[in-house]
C-alpha atoms as a PDB file:
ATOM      1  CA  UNK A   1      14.109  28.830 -79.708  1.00  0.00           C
ATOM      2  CA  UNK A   2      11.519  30.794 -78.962  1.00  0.00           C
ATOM      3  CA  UNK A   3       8.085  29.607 -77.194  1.00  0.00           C
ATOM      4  CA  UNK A   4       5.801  30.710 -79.896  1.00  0.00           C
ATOM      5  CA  UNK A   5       7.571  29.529 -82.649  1.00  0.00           C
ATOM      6  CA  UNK A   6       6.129  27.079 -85.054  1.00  0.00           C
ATOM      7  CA  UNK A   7       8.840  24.730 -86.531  1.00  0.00           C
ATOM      8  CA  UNK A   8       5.835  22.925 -88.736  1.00  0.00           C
ATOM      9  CA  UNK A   9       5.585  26.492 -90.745  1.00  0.00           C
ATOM     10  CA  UNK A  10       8.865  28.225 -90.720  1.00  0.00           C
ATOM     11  CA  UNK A  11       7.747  30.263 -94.086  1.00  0.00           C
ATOM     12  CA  UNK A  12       4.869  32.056 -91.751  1.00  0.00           C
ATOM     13  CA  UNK A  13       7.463  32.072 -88.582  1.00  0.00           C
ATOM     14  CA  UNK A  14       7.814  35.872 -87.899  1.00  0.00           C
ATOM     15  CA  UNK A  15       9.771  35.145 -84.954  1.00  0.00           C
ATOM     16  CA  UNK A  16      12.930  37.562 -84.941  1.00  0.00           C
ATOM     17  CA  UNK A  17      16.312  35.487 -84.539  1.00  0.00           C
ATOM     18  CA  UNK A  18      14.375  32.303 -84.570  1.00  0.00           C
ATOM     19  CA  UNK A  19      17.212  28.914 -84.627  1.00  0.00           C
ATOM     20  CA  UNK A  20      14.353  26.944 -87.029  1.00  0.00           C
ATOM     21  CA  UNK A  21      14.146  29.863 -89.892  1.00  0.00           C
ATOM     22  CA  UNK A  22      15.899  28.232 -92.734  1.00  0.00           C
ATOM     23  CA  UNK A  23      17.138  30.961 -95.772  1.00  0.00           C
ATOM     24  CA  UNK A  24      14.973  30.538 -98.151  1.00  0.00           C
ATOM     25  CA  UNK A  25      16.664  29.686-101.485  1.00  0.00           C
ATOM     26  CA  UNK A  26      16.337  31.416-104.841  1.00  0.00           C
ATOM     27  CA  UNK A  27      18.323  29.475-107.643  1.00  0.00           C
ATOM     28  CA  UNK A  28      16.660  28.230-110.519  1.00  0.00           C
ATOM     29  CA  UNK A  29      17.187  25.065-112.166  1.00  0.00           C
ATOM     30  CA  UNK A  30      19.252  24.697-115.444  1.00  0.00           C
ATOM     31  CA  UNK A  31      18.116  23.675-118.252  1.00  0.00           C
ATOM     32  CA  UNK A  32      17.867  19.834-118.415  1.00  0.00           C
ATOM     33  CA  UNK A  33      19.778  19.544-121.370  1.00  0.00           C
ATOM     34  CA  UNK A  34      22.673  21.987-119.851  1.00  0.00           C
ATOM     35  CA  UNK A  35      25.757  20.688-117.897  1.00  0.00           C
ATOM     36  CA  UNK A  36      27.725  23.580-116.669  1.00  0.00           C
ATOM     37  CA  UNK A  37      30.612  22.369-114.586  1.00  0.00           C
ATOM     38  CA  UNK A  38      31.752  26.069-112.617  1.00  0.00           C
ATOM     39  CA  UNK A  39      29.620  29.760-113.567  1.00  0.00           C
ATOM     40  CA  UNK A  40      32.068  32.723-112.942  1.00  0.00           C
ATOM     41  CA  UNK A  41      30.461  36.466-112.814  1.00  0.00           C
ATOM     42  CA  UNK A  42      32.705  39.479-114.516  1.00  0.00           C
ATOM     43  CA  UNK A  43      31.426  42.294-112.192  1.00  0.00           C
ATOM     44  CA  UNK A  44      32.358  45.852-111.780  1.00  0.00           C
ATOM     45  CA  UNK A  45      31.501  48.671-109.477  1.00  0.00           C
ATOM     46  CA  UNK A  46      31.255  51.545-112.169  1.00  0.00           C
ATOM     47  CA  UNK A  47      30.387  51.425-116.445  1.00  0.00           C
ATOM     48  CA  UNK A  48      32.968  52.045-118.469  1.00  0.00           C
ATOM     49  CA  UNK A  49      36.202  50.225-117.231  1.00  0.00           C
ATOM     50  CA  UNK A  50      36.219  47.512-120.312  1.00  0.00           C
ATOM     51  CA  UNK A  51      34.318  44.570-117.958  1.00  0.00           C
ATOM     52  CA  UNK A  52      32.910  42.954-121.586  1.00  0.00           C
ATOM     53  CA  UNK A  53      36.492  43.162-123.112  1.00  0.00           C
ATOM     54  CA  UNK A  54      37.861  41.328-120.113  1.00  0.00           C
ATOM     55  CA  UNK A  55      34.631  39.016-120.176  1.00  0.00           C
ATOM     56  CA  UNK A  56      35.762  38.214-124.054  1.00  0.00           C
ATOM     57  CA  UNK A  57      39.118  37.885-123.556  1.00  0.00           C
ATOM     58  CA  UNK A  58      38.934  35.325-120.150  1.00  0.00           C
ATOM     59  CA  UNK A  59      36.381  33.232-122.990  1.00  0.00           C
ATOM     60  CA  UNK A  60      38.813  33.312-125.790  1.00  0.00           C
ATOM     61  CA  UNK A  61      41.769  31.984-123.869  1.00  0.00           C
ATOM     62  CA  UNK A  62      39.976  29.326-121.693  1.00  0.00           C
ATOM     63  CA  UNK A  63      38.822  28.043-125.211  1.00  0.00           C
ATOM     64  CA  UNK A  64      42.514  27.860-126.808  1.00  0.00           C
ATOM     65  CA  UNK A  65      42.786  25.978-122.640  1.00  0.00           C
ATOM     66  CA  UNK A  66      40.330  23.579-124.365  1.00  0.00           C
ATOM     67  CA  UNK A  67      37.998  24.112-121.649  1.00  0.00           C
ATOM     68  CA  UNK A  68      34.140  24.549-123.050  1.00  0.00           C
ATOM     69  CA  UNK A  69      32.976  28.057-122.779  1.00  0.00           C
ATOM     70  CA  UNK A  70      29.925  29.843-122.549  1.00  0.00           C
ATOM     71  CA  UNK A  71      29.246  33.622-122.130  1.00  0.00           C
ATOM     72  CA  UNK A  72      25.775  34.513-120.380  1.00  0.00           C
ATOM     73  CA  UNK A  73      24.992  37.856-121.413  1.00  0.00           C
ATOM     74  CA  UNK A  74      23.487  39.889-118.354  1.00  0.00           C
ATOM     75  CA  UNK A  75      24.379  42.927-119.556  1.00  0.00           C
ATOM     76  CA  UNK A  76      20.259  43.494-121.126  1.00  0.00           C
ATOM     77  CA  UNK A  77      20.230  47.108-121.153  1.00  0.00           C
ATOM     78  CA  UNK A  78      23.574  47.717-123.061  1.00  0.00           C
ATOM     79  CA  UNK A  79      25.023  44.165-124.742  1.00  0.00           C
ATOM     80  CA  UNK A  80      28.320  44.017-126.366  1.00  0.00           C
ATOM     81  CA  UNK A  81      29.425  40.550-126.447  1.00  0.00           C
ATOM     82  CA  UNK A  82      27.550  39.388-129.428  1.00  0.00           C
ATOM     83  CA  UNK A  83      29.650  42.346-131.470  1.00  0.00           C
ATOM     84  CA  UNK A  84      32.918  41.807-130.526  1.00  0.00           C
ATOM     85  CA  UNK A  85      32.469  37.806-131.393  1.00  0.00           C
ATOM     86  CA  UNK A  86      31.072  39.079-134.780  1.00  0.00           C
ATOM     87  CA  UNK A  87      27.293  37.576-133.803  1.00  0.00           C
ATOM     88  CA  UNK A  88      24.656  38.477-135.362  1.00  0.00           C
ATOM     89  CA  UNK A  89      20.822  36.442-136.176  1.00  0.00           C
ATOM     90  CA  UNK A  90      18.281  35.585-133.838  1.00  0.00           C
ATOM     91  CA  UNK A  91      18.380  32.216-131.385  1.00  0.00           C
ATOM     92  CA  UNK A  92      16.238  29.704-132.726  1.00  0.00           C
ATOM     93  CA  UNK A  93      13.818  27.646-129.828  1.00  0.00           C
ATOM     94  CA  UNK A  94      12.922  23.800-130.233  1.00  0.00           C
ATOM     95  CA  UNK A  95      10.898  21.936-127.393  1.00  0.00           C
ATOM     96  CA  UNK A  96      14.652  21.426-125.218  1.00  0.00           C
ATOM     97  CA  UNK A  97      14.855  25.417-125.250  1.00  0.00           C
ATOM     98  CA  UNK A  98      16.610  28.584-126.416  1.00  0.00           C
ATOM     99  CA  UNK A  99      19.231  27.402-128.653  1.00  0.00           C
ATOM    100  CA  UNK A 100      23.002  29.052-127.962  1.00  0.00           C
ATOM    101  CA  UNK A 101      24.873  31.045-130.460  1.00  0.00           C
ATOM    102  CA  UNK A 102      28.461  29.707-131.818  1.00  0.00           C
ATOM    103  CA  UNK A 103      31.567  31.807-132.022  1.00  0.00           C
ATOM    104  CA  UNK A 104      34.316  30.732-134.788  1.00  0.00           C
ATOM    105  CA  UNK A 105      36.350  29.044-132.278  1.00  0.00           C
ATOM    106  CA  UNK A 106      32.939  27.311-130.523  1.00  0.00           C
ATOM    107  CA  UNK A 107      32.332  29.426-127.641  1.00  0.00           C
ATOM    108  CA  UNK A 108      28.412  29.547-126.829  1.00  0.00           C
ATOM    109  CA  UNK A 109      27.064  32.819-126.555  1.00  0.00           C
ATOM    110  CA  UNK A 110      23.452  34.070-125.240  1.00  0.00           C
ATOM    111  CA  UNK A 111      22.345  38.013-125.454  1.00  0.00           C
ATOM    112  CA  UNK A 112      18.980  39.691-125.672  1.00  0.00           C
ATOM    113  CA  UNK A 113      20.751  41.265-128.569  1.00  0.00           C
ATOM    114  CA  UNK A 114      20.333  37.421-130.055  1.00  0.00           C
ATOM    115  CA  UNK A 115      16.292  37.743-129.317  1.00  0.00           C
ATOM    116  CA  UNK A 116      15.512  41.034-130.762  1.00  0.00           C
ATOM    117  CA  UNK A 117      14.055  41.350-134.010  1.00  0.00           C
ATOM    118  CA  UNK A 118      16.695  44.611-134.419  1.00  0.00           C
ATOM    119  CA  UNK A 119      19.679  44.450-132.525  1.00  0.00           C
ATOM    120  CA  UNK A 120      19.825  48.366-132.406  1.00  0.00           C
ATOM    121  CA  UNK A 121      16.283  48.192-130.578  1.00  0.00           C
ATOM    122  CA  UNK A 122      16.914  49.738-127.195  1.00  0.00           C
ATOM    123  CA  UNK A 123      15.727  47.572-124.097  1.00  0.00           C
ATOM    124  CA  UNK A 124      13.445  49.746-122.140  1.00  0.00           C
ATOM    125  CA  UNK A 125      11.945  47.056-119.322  1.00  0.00           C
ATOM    126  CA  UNK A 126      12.154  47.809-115.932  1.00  0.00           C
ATOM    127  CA  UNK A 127      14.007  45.608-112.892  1.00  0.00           C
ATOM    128  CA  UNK A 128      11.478  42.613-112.483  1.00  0.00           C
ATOM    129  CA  UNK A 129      11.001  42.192-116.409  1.00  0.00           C
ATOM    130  CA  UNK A 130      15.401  41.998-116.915  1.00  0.00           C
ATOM    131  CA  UNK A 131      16.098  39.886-113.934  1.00  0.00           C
ATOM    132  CA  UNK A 132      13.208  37.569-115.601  1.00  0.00           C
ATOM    133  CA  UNK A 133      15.248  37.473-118.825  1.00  0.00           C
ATOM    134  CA  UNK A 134      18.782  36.726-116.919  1.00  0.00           C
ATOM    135  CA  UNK A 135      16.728  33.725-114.755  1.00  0.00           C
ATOM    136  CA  UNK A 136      15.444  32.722-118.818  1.00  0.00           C
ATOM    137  CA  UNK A 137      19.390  32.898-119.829  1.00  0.00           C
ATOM    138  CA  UNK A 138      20.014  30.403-117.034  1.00  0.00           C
ATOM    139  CA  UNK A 139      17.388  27.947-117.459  1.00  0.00           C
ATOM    140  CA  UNK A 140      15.959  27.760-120.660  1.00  0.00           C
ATOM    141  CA  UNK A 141      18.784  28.367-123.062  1.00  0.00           C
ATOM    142  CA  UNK A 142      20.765  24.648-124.146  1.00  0.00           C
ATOM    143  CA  UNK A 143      23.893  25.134-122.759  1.00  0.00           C
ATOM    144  CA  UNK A 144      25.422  21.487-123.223  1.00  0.00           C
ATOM    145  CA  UNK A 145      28.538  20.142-121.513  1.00  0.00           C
ATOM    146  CA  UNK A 146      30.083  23.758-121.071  1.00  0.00           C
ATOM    147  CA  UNK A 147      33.489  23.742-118.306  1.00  0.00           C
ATOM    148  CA  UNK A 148      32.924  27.565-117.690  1.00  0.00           C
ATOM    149  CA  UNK A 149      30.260  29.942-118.259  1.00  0.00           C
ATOM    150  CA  UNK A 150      30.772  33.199-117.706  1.00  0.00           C
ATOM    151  CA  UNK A 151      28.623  35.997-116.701  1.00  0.00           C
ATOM    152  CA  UNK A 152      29.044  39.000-117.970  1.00  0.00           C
ATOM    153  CA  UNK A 153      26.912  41.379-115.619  1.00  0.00           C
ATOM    154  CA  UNK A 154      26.217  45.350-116.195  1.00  0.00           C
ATOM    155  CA  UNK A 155      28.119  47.292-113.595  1.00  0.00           C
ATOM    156  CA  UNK A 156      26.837  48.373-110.321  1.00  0.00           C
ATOM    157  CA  UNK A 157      25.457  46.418-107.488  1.00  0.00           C
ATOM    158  CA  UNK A 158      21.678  46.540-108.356  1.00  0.00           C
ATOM    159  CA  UNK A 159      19.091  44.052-109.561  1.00  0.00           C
ATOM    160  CA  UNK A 160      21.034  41.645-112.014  1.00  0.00           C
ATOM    161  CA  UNK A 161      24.467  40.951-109.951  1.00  0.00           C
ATOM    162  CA  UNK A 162      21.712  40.789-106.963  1.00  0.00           C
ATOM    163  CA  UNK A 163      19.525  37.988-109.210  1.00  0.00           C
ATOM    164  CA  UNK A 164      22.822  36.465-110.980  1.00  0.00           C
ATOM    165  CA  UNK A 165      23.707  35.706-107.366  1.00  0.00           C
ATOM    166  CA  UNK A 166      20.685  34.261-105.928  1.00  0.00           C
ATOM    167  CA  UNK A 167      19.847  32.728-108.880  1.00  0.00           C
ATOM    168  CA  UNK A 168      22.384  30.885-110.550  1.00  0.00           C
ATOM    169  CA  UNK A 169      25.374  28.555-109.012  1.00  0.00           C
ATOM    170  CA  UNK A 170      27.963  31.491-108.811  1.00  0.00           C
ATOM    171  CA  UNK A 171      31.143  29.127-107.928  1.00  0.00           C
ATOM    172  CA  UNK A 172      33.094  33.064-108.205  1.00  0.00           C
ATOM    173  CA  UNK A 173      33.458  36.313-109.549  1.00  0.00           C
ATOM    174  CA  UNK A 174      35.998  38.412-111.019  1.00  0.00           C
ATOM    175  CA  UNK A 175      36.179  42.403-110.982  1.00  0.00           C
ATOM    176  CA  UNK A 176      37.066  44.676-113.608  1.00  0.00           C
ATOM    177  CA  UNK A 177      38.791  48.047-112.683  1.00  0.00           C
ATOM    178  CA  UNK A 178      40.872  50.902-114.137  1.00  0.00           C
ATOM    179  CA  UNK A 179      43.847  52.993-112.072  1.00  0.00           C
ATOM    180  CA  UNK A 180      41.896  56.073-110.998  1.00  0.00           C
ATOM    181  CA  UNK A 181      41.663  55.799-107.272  1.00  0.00           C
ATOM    182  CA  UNK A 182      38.286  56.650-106.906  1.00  0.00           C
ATOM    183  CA  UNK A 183      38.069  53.145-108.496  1.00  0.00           C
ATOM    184  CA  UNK A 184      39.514  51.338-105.134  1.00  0.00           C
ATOM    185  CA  UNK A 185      36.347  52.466-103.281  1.00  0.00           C
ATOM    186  CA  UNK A 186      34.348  50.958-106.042  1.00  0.00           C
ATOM    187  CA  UNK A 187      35.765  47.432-106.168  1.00  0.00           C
ATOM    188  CA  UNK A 188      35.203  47.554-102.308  1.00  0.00           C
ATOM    189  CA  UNK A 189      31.715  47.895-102.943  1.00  0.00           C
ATOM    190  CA  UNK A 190      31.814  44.651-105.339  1.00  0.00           C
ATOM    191  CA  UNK A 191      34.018  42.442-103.330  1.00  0.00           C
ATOM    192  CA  UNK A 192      31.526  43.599-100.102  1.00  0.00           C
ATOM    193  CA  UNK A 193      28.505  42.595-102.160  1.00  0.00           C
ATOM    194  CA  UNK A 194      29.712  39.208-103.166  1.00  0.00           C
ATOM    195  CA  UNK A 195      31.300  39.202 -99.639  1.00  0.00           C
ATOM    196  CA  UNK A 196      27.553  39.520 -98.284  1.00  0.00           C
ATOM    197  CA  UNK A 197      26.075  36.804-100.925  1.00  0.00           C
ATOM    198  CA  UNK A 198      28.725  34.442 -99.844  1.00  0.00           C
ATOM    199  CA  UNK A 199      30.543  34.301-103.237  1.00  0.00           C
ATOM    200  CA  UNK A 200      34.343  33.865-103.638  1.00  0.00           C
ATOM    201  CA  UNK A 201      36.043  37.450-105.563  1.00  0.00           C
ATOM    202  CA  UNK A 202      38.542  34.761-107.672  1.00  0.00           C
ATOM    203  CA  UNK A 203      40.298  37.834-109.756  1.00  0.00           C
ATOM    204  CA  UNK A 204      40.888  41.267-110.098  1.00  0.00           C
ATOM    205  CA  UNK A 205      41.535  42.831-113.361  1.00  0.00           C
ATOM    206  CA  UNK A 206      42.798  46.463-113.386  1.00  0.00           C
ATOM    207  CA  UNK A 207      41.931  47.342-117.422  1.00  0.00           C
ATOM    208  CA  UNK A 208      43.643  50.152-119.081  1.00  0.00           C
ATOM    209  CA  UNK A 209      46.595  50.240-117.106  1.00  0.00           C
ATOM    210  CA  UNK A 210      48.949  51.383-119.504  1.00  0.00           C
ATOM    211  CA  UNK A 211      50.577  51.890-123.061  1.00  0.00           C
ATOM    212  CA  UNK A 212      53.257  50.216-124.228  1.00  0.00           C
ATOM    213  CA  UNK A 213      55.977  52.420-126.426  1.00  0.00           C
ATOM    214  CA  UNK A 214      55.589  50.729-129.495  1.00  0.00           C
ATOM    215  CA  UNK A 215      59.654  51.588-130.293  1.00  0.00           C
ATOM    216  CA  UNK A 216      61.491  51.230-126.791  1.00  0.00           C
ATOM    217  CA  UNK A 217      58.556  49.111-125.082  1.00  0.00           C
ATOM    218  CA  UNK A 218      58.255  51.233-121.800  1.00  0.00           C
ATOM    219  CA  UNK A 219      55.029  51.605-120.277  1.00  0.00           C
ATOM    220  CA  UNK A 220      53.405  55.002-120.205  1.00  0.00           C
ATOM    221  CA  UNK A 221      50.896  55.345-117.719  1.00  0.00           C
ATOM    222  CA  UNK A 222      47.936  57.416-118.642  1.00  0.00           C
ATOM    223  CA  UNK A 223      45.983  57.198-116.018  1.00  0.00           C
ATOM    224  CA  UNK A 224      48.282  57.056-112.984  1.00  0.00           C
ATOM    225  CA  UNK A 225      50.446  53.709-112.139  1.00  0.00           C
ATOM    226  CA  UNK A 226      47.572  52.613-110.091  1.00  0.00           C
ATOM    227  CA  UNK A 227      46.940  50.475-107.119  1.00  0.00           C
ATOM    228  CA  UNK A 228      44.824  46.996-108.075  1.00  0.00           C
ATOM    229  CA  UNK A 229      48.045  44.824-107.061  1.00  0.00           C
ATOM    230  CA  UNK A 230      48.030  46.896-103.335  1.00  0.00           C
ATOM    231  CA  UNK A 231      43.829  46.027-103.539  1.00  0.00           C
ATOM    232  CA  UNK A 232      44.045  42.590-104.461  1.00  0.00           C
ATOM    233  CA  UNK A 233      46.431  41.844-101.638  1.00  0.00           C
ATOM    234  CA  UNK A 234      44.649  43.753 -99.089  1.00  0.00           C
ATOM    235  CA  UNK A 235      41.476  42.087-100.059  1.00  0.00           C
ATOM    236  CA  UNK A 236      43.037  38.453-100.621  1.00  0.00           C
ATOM    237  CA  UNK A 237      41.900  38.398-104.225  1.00  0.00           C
ATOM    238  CA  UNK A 238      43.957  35.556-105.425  1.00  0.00           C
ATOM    239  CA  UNK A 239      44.379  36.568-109.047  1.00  0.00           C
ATOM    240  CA  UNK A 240      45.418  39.684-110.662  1.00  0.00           C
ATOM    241  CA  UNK A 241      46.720  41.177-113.721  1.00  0.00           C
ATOM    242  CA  UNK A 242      47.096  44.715-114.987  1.00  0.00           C
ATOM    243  CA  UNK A 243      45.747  44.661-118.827  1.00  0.00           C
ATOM    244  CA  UNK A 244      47.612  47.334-120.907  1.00  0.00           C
ATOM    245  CA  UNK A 245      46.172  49.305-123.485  1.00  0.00           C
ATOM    246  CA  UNK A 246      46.156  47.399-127.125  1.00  0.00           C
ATOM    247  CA  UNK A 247      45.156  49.792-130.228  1.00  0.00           C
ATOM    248  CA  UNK A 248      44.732  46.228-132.187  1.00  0.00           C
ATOM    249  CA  UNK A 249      42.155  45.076-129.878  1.00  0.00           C
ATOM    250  CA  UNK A 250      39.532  47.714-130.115  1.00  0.00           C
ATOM    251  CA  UNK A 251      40.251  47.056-134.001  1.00  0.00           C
ATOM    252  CA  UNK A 252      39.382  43.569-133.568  1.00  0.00           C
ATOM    253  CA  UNK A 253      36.290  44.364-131.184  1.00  0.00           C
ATOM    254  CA  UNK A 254      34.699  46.564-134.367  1.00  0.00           C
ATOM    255  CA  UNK A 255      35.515  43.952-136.255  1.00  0.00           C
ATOM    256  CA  UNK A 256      34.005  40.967-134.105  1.00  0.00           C
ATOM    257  CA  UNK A 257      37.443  39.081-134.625  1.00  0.00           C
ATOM    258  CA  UNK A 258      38.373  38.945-131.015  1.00  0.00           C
ATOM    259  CA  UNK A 259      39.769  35.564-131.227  1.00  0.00           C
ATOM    260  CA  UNK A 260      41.762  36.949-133.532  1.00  0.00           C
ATOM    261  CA  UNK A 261      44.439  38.423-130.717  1.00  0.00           C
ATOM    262  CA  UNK A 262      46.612  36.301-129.149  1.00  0.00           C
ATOM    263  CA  UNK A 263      46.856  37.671-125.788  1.00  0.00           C
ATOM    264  CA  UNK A 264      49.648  36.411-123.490  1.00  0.00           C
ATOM    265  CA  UNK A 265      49.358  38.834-120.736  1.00  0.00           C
ATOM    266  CA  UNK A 266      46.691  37.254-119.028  1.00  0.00           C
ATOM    267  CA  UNK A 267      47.951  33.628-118.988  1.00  0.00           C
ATOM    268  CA  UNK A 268      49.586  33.530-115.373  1.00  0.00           C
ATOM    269  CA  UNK A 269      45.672  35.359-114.670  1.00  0.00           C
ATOM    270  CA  UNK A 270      43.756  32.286-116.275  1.00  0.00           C
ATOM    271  CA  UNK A 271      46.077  29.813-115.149  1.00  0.00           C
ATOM    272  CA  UNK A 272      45.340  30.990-111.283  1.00  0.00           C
ATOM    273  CA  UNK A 273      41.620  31.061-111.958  1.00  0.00           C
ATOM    274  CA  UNK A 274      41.672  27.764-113.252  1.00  0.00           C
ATOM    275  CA  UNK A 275      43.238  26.251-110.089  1.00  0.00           C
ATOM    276  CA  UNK A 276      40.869  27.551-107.718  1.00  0.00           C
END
């Protein structure tokens, strides 16, 4: 320790290296009428590779688990999840907070789409003002007794997956891909970043993987066979699955009937995830 240091008034301490620095710590408190037993983040490097799909998908089958589920919405600029769940209204407030809304099947569900007077009112608010609204998600919506709450995060590594982080009792994350190999690079970059904040990567989901043939059943792949098994084992990643292509979900995503599908592709996925 260093001669000049002052272990009274570590928050002033500008000493470089210094043994009595403590990090400081960012989360925020839940809600006091929220019990949320584990918080997993869906991340993904780039836009487009289905990360709210898998987001709805992990919810639906945890629920038929019997597990309590909740989906965070963190995805302010460009929301999806209330859509494919078929959720529409505004969230009501009473003095305990920000009142959830309900899927069919029970899942809880938060969005800004959920707060806007018109859902097709595009959310122009810069950094500060949307990691202020993910921190609101967290700790002044009603969550309940919830088992898992998932996070469904825009892509990137930028200010929300940077807040979600910091902010909220990340216990894991998961990371959406697709097969082009450019995409390797990219989950890197998310598994690097939650490698840096200290947060287990729990799964890796490569999305769009192929097409099944619906007369002889062989899989076509579009985009190139891929290599999310070869990543997942290189990085340790304990889960993986490779999600096909399913006409009938994007179907039931227009149609907010997600729970609708019975998926059974993802099971060994889910039941790995839930043992960790």
């Amino acid at each position: 320790m260093s001669e000049s240091c002052n272990e009274s008034s570590c928050s002033s301490c500008n000493v470089e290296g210094c043994s009595s620095r403590k990090a400081e710590d960012f989360h925020v408190p839940a809600n006091a009428k929220s019990h949320v037993k584990h918080v997993i983040g869906i991340v993904s490097g780039k836009g487009g590779v289905g990360k709210s799909l898998v987001t709805s998908e992990v919810a639906v089958l945890l629920q038929k688990r019997g597990f309590k589920v909740g989906i965070l919405d963190a995805d302010i600029t460009g929301p999806s999840i209330p859509k494919v769940f078929g959720v529409h209204g505004q969230a009501v407030g009473t003095e305990d907070g920000i009142i959830p809304f309900e899927t069919k099947t029970g899942i809880k569900i938060i969005s800004v789409n959920l707060i806007l007077d018109n859902e097709e009112t595009p959310v122009v608010w810069r950094g500060p003002v949307i990691a202020g609204v993910v921190k609101q998600f967290w700790n002044e919506v009603v969550w309940g007794d919830i088992d898992y709450l998932l996070v469904d995060m825009p892509p990137g590594t930028g200010d929300v997956p940077l807040t979600v982080f910091q902010s909220l009792p990340v216990d894991g994350i998961v990371v959406v891909t697709s097969p082009q190999e450019l995409v390797g690079m990219i989950v890197k970059k998310a598994y690097n970043m939650a490698q840096m904040m200290n947060i287990p990567v729990l799964g890796l989901v490569q999305n769009m993987s192929y097409i099944a043939c619906p007369d002889c059943g062989k899989k076509i792949y579009i985009f190139g066979e891929g290599h999310g098994d070869e990543t997942a084992k290189e990085l340790g990643i304990p889960a993986y699955v490779a999600m096909p292509m399913i006409p009938e979900i994007a179907a039931l995503c227009d149609a907010g009937a997600i729970e609708d599908f019975d998926n059974t592709y993802m099971e060994e996925f889910i039941h790995t995830l839930t043992e960790k």
